[in-house]
N, C-alpha and C. Protein backbone atom coordinates (compact mmCIF):
# COMPACT_ATOMS: atom_id res chain seq x y z
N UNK A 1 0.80 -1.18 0.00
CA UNK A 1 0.00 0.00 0.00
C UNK A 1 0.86 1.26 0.00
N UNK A 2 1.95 1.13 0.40
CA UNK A 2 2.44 2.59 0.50
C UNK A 2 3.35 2.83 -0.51
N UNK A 3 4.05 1.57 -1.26
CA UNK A 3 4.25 1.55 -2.72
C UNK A 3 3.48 2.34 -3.80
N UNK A 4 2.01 1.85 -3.16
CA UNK A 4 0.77 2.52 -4.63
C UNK A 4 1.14 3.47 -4.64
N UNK A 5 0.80 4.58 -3.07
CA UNK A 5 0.73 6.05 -3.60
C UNK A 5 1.67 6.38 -3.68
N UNK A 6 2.87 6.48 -3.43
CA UNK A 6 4.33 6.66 -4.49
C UNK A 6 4.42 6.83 -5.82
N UNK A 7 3.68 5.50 -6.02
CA UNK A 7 3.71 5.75 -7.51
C UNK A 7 3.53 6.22 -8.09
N UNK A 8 1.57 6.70 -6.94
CA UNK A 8 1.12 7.30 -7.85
C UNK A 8 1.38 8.71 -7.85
N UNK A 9 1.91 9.17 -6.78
CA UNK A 9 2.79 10.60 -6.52
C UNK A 9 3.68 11.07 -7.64
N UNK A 10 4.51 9.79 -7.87
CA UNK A 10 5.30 9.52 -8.62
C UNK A 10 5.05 9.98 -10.49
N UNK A 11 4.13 9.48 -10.68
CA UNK A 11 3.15 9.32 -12.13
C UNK A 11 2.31 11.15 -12.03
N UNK A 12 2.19 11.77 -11.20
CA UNK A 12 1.56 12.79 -10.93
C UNK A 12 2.08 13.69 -10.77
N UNK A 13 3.51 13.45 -10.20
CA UNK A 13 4.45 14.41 -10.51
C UNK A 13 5.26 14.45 -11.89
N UNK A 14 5.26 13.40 -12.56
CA UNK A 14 5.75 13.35 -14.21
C UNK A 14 5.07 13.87 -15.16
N UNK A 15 3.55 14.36 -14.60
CA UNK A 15 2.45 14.49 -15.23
C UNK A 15 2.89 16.16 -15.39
N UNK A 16 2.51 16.55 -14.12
CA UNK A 16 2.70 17.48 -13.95
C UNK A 16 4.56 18.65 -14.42
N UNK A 17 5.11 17.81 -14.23
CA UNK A 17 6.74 17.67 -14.95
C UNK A 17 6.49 17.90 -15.92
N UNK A 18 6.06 17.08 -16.89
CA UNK A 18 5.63 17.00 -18.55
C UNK A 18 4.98 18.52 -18.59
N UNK A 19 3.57 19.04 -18.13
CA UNK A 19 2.80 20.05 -18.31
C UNK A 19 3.51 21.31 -18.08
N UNK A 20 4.60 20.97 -17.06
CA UNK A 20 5.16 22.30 -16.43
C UNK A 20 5.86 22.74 -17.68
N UNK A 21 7.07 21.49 -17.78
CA UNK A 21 8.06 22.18 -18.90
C UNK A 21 7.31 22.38 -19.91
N UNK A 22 6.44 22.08 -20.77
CA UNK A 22 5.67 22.18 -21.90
C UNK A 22 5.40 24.15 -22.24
N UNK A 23 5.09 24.23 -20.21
CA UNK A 23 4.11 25.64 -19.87
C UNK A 23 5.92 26.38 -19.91
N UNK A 24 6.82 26.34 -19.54
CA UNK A 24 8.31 26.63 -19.38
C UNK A 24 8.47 27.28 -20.84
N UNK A 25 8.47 25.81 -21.69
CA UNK A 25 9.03 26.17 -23.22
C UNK A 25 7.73 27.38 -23.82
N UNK A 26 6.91 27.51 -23.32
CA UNK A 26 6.10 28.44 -24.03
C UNK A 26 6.48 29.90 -23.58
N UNK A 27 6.98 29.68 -22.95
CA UNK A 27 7.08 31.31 -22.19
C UNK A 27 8.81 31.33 -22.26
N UNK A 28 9.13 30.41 -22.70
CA UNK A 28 10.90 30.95 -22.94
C UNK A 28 10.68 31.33 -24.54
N UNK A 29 9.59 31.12 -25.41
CA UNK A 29 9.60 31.49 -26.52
C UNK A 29 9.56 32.57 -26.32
N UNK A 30 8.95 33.55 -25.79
CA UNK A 30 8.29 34.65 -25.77
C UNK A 30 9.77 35.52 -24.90
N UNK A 31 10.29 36.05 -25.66
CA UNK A 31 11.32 37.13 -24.54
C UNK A 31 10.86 38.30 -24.51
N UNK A 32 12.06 38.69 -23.91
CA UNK A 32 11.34 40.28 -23.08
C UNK A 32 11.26 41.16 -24.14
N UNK A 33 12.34 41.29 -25.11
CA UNK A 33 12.07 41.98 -26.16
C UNK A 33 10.57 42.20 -26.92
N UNK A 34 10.46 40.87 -27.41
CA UNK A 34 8.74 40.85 -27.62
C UNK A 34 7.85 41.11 -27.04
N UNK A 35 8.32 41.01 -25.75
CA UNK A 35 7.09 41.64 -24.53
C UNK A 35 6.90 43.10 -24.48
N UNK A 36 8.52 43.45 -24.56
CA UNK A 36 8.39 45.46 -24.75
C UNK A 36 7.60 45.88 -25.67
N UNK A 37 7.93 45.39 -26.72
CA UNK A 37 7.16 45.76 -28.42
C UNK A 37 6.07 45.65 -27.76
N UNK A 38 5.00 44.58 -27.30
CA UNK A 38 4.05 44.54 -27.16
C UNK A 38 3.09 45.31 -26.17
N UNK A 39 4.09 45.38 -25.14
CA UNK A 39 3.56 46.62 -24.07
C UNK A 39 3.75 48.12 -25.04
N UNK A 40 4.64 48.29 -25.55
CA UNK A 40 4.43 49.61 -26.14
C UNK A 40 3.18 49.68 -27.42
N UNK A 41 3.14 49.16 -27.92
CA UNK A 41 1.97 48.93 -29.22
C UNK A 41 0.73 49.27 -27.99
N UNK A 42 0.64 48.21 -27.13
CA UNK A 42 -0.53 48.48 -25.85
C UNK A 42 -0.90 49.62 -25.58
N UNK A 43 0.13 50.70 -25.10
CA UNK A 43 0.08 51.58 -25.11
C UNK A 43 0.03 52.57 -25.57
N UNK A 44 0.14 52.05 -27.07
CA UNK A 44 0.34 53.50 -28.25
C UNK A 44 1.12 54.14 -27.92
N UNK A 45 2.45 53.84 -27.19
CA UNK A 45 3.49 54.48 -27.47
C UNK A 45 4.50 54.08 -28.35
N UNK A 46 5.60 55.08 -28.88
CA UNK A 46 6.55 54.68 -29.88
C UNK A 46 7.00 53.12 -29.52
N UNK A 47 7.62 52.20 -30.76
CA UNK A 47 7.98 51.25 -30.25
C UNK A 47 9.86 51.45 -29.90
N UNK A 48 10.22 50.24 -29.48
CA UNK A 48 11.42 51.09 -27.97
C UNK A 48 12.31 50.61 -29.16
N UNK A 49 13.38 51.39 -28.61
CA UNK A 49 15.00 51.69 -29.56
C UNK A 49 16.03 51.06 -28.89
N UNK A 50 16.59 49.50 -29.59
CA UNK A 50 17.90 49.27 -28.72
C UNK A 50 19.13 49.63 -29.60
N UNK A 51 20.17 49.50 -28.75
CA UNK A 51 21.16 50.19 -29.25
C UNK A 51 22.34 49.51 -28.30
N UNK A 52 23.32 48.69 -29.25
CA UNK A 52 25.11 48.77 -28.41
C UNK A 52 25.66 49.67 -28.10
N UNK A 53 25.50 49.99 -26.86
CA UNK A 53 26.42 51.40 -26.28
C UNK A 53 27.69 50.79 -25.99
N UNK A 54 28.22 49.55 -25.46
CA UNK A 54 29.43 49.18 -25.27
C UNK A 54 30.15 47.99 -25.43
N UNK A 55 31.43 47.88 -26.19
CA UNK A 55 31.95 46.99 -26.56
C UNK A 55 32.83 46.56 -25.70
N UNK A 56 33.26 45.57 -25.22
CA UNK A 56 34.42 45.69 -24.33
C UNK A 56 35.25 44.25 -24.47
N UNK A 57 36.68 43.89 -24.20
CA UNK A 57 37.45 43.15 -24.11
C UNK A 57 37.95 42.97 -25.63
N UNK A 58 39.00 42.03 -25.63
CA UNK A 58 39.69 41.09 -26.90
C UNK A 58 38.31 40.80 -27.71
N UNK A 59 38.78 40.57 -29.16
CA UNK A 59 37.80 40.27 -29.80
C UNK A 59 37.38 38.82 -29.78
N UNK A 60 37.94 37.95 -29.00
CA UNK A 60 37.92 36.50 -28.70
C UNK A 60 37.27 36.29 -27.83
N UNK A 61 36.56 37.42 -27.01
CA UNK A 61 36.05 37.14 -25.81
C UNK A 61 35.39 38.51 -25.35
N UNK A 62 34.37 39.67 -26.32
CA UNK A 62 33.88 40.67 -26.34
C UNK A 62 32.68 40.15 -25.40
N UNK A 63 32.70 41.30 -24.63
CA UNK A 63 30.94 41.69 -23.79
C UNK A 63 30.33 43.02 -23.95
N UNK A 64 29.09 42.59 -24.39
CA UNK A 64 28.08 43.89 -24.92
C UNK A 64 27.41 44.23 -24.01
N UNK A 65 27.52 45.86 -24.30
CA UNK A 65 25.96 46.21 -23.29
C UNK A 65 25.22 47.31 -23.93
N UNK A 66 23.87 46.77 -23.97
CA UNK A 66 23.23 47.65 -24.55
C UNK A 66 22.34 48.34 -23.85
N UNK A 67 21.54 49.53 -24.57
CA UNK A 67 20.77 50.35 -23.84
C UNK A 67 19.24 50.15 -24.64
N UNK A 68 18.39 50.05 -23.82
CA UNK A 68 16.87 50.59 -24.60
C UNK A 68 16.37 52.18 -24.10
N UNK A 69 15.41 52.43 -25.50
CA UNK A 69 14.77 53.50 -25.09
C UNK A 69 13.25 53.46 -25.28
N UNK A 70 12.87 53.72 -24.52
CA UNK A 70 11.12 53.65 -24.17
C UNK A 70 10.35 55.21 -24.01
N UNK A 71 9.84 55.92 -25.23
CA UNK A 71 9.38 56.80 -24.97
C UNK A 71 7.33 56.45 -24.33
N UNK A 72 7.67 57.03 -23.10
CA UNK A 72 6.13 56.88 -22.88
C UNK A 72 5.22 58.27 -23.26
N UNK A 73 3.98 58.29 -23.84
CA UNK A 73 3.77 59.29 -23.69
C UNK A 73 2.53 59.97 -22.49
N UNK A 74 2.90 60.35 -22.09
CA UNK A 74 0.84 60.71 -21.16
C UNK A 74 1.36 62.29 -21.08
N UNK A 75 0.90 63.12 -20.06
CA UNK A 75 0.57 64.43 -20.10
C UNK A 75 2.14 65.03 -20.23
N UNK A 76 2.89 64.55 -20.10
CA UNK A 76 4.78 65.13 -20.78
C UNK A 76 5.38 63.78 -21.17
N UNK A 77 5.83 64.17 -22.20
CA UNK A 77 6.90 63.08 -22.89
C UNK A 77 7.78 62.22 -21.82
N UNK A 78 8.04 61.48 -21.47
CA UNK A 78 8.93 60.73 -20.80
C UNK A 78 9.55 59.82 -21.57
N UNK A 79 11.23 59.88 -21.02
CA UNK A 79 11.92 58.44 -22.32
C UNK A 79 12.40 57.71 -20.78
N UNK A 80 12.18 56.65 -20.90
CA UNK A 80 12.76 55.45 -19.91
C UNK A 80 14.06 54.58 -20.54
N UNK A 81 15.25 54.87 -20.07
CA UNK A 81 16.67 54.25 -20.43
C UNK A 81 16.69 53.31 -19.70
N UNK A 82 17.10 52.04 -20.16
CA UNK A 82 17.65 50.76 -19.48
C UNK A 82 18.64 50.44 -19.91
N UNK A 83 19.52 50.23 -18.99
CA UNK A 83 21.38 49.67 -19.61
C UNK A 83 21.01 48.20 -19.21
N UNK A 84 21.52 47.19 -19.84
CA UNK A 84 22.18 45.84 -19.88
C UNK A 84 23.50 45.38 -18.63
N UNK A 85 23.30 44.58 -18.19
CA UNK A 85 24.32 44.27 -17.67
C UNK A 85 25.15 43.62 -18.69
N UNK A 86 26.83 43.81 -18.90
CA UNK A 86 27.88 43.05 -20.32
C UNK A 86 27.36 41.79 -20.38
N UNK A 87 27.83 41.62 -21.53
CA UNK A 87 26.44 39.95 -21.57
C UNK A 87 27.61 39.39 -22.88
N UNK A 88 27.61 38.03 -23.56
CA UNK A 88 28.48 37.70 -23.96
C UNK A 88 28.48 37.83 -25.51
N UNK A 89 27.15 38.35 -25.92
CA UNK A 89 26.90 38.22 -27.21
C UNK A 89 25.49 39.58 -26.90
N UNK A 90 25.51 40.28 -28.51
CA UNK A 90 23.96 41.13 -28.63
C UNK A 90 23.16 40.46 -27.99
N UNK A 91 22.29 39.32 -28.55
CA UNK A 91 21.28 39.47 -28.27
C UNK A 91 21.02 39.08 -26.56
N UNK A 92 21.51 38.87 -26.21
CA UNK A 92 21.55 38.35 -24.93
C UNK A 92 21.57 39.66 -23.43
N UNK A 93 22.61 40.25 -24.34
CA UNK A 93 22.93 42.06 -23.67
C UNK A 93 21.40 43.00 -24.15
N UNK A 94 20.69 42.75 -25.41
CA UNK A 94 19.34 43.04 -25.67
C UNK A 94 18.41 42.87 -24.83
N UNK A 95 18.78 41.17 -24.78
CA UNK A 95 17.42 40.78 -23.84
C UNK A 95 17.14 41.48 -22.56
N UNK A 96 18.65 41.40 -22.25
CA UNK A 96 18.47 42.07 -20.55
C UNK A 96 18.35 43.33 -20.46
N UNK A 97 18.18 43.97 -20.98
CA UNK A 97 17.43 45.27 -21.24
C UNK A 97 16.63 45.45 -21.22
N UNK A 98 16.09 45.16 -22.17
CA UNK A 98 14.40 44.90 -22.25
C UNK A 98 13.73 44.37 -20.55
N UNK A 99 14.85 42.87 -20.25
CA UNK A 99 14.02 42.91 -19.14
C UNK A 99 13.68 43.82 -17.83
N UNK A 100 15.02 44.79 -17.91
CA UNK A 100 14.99 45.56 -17.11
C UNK A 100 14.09 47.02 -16.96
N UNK A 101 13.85 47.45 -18.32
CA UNK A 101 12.39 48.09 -19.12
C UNK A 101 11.38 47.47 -18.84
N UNK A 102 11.03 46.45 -19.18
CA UNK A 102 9.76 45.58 -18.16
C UNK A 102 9.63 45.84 -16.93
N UNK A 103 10.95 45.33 -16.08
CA UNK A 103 10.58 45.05 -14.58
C UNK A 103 10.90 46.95 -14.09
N UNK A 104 11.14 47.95 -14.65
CA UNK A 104 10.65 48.98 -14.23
C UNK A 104 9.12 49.74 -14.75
N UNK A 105 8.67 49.07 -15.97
CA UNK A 105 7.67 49.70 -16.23
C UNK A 105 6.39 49.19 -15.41
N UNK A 106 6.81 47.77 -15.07
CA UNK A 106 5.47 46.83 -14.09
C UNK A 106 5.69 47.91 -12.99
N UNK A 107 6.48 48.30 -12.06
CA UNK A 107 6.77 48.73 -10.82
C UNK A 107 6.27 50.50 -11.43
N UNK A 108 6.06 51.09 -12.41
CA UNK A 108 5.38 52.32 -12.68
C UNK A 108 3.69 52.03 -13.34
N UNK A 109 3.45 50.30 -13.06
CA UNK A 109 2.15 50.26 -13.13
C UNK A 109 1.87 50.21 -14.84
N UNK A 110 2.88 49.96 -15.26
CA UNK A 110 2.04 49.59 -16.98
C UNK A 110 2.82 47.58 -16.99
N UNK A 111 1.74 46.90 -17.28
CA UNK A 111 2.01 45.78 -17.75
C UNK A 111 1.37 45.49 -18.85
N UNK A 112 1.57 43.80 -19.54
CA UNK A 112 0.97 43.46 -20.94
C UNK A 112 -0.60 42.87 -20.19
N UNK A 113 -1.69 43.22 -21.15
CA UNK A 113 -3.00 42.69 -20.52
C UNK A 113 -2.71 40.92 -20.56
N UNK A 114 -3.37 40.21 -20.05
CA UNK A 114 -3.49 38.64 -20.38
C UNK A 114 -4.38 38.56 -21.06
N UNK A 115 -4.05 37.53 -22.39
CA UNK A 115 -5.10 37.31 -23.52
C UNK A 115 -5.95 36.38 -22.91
């Protein structure tokens, strides 16, 4: 008897394993980049501007960091800058930008709606 529910713990947690990563890979499709675009379109504001502000090391072993720009608009123009932490490659120094444009724009109260 105490074999069964193991198992079946067991079988229920694989289940759930299976569903999780499934729910994982769907949302690692989706990066932050695409999320900005999409919060800004949301908002009818401009869509955001990245840009390599810095190159750094040997060319065998360069780290990027980039910057985004997020113009919001409501009753005065506001531009929101996010730097990258050096990252080992563009897109990667991109991404983290963006995420950092996200996780300040949630904390000023604009997020993406849920479809």
């Amino acid at each position: 008897m105490v074999g069964g529910p193991v198992k079946q713990e067991s079988t229920t947690e694989n289940n759930s394993t299976s569903a999780g990563s499934s729910t994982k890979d769907a949302a690692r499709k989706r990066s932050a980049k695409a999320d900005l675009h999409e919060l800004c379109a949301q908002e009818h504001w401009k869509q955001p501007v990245f840009e390599c502000c810095n190159e750094e090391g040997p060319d065998h072993n360069k780290l990027f960091t980039f910057k985004v720009l997020v113009e919001t608009e409501e009753e005065s123009t506001a531009v929101l800058e996010c730097f990258s932490n050096p990252r080992p490659n563009k897109k990667a120094a991109a991404e983290d930008a963006a995420e950092g444009a996200l996780w300040c724009l949630k904390h000023m109260g604009y997020q993406l709606k849920k479809q």
